[in-house]
Protein backbone atom coordinates (compact mmCIF):
# COMPACT_ATOMS: atom_id res chain seq x y z
CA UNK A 1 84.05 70.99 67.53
CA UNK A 2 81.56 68.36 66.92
CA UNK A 3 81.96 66.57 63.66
CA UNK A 4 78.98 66.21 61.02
CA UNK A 5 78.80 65.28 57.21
CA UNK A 6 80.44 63.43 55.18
CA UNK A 7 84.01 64.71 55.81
CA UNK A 8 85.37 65.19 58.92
CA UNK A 9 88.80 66.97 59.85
CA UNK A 10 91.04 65.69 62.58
CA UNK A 11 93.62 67.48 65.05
CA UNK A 12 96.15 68.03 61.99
CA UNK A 13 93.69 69.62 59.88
CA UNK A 14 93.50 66.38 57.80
CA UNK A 15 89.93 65.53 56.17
CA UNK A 16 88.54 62.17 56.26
CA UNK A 17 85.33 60.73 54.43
CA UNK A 18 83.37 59.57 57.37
CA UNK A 19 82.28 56.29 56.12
CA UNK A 20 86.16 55.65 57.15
CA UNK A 21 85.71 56.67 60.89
CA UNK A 22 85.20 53.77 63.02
CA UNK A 23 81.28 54.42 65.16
CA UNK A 24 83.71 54.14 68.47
CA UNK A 25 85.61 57.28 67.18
CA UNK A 26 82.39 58.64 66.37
CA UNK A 27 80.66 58.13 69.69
CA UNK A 28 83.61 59.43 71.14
CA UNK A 29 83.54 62.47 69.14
CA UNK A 30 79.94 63.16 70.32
CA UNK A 31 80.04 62.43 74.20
CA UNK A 32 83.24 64.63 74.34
CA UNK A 33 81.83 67.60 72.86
CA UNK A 34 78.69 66.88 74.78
CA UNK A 35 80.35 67.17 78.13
CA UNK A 36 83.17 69.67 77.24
CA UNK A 37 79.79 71.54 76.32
CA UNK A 38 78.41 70.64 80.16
CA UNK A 39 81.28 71.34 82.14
CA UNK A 40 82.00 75.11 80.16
CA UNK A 41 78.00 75.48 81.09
CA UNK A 42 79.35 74.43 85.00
CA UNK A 43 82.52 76.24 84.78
CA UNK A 44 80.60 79.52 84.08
CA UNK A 45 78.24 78.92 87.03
CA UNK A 46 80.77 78.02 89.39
CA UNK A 47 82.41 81.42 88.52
CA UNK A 48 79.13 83.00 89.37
CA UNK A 49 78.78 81.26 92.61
CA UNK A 50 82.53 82.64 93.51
CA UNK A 51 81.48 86.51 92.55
CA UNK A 52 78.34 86.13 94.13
CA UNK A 53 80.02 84.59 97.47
CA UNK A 54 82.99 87.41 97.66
CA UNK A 55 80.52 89.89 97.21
CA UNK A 56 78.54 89.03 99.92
CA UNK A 57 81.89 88.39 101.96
CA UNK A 58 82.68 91.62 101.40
CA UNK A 59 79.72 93.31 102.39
CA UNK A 60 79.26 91.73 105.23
CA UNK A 61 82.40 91.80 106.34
CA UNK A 62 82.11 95.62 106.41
CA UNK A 63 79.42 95.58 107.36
CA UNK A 64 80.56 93.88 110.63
CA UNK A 65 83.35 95.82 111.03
CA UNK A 66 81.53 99.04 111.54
CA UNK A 67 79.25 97.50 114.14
CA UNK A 68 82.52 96.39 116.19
CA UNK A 69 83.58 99.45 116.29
CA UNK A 70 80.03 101.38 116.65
CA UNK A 71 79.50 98.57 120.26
CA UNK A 72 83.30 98.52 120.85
CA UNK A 73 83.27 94.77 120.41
CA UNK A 74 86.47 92.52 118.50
CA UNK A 75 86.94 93.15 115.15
CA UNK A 76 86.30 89.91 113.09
CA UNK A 77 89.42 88.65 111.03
CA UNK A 78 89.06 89.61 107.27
CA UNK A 79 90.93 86.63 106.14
CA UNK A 80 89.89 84.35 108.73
CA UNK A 81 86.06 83.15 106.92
CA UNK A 82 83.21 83.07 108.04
CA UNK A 83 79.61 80.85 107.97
CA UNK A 84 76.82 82.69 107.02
CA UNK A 85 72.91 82.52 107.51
CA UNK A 86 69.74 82.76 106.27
CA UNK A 87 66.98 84.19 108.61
CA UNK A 88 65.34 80.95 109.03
CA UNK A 89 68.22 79.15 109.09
CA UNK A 90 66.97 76.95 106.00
CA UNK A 91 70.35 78.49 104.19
CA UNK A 92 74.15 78.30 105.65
CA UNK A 93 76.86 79.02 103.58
CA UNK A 94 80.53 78.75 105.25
CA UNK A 95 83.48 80.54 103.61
CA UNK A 96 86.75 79.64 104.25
CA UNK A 97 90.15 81.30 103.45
CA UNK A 98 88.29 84.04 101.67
CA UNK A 99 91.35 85.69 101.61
CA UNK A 100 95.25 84.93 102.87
CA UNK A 101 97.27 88.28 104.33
CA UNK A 102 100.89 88.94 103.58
CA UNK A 103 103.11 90.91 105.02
CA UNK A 104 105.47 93.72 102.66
CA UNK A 105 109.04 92.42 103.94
CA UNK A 106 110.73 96.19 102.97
CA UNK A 107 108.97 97.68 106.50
CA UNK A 108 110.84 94.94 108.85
CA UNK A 109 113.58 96.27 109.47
CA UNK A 110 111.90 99.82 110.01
CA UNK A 111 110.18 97.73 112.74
CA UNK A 112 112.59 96.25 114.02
CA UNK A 113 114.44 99.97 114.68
CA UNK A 114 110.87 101.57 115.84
CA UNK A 115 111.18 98.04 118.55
CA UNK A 116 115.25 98.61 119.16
CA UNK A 117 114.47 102.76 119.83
CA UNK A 118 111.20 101.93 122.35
CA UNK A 119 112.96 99.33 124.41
CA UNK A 120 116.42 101.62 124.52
CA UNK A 121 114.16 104.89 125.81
CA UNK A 122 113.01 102.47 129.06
CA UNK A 123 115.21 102.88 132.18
CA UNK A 124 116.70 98.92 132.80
CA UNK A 125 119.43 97.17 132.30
CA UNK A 126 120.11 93.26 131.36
CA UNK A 127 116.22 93.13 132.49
CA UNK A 128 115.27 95.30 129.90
CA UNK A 129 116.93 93.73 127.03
CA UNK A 130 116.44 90.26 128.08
CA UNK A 131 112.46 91.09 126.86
CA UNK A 132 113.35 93.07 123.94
CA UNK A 133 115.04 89.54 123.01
CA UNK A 134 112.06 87.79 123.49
CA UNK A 135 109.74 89.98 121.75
CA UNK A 136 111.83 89.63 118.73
CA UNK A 137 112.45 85.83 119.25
CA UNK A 138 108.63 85.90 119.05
CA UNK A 139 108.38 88.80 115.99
CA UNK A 140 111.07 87.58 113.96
CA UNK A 141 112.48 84.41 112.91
CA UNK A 142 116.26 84.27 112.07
CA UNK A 143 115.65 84.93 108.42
CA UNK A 144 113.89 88.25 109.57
CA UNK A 145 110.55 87.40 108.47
CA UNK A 146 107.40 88.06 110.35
CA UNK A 147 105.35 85.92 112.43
CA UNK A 148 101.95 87.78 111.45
CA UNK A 149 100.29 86.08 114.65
CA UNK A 150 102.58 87.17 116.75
CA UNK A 151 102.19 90.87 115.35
CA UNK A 152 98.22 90.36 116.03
CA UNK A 153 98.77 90.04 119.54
CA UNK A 154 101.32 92.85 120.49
CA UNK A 155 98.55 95.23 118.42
CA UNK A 156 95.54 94.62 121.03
CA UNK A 157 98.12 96.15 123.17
CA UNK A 158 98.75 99.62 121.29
CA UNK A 159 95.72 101.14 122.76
CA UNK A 160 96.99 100.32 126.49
CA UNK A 161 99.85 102.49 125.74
CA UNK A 162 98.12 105.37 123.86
CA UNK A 163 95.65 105.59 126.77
CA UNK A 164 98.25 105.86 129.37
CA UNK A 165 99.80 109.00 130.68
CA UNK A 166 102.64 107.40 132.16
CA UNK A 167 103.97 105.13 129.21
CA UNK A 168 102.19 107.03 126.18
CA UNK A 169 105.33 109.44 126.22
CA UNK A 170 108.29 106.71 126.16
CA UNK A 171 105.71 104.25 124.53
CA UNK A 172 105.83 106.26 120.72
CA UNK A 173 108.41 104.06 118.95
CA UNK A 174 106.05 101.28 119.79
CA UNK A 175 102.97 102.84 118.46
CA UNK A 176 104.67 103.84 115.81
CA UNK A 177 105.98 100.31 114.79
CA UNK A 178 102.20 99.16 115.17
CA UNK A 179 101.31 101.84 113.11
CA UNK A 180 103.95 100.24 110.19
CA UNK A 181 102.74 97.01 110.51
CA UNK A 182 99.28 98.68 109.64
CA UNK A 183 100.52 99.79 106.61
CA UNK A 184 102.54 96.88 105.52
CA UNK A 185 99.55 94.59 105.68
CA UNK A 186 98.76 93.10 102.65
CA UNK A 187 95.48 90.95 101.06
CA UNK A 188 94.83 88.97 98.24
CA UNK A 189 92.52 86.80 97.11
CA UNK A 190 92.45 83.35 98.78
CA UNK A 191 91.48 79.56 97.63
CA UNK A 192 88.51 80.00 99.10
CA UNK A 193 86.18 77.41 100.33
CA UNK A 194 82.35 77.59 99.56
CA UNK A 195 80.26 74.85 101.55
CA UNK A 196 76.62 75.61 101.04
CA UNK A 197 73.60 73.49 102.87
CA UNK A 198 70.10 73.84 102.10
CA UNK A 199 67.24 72.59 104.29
CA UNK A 200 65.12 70.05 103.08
CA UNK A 201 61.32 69.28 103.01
CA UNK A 202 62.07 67.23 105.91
CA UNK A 203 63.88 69.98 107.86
CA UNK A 204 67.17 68.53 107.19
CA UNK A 205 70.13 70.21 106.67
CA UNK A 206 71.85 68.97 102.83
CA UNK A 207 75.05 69.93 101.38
CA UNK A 208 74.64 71.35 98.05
CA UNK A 209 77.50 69.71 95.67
CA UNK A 210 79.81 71.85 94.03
CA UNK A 211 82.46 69.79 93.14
CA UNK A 212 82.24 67.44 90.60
CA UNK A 213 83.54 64.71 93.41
CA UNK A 214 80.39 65.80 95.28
CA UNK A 215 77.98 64.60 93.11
């Protein structure tokens, strides 16, 4: 609180006449509170520029999702960022790490049985389980947890299997362990990076500082 009159009160709660304050103490008393003051004023704007950028994260990103699936094209990865536009290009603001995925560790081993029952239900022998060793070398690490990449990439293959005749049948335990993963995929909120440039009156692309070591 900035000081004023003839007493002042320090961080005890002690009161002092001012004429015994030295005019250092005093000028620091006034360019604290002055930027304290400022950087509340920032803080609060900051927070705005955060809403206003997972908002518009969010929309989009919905908003992209339906059209994959509308033109049957990849769906974009909600965690992954992305760098948005304006129409005439004179805005760009690029997102990163809008949001970090996690994976609930009480379905693995439900996995890993769905995984154990598909590769059991295929005719083979030392053939057979050789793979189902590598696809949990590649799943699983030897603590059990999940490599979530690896899980990406054995889920663009779930739709082979459900459009198949022949291995749709014996192929259910792996569906079904895609199907868990599904569900056991978790998000929260990232440390997301906001990097915003604004054209110029010279037509040149300029970051717009947001950190204070931007300035």
């Amino acid at each position: 609180m900035r000081q004023s009159g003839k007493t002042w009160v320090d961080h005890n709660g002690r009161e002092m006449p001012s004429y015994a304050i030295s005019p250092v103490l005093k000028l620091e008393d006034k360019h604290a509170n002055i930027i304290a003051k400022a950087a509340l004023r920032a803080a609060e704007a900051l927070r705005k520029v955060d809403e206003a950028v997972r908002t518009g994260y969010e929309e989009i990103l919905e908003a992209k999702l339906k059209d994959a699936k509308i033109y049957d094209k990849a769906e974009p990865n909600a965690a992954g960022g992305m760098t948005v536009r304006s129409f005439d290009r004179t805005s760009e603001v690029k997102i990163t790490k809008p949001a970090s995925v996690y994976f609930d560790e009480t379905y693995t081993e439900i996995v890993k049985r769905k995984f154990d029952e598909y590769f059991s239900s295929i005719e083979g022998d030392e053939q057979v389980l050789f793979l189902r060793d590598i696809v949990s070398a590649l799943l699983f690490s030897t603590r059990g947890n999940v490599d979530m990449s690896k899980v990406l990439i054995l889920r663009s293959h779930r739709e082979r299997l459900q459009n198949s005749r022949k291995l749709r049948e014996k192929g259910k335990p792996f569906i079904e362990a895609m199907d868990i993963y599904d569900n056991a995929i978790r998000t929260k909120k990232g440390n997301m990076g906001i990097y915003v440039s604004q054209m110029d009156e010279n037509g040149k692309m300029r970051s717009v500082p947001l950190k204070y070591m931007d300035v």
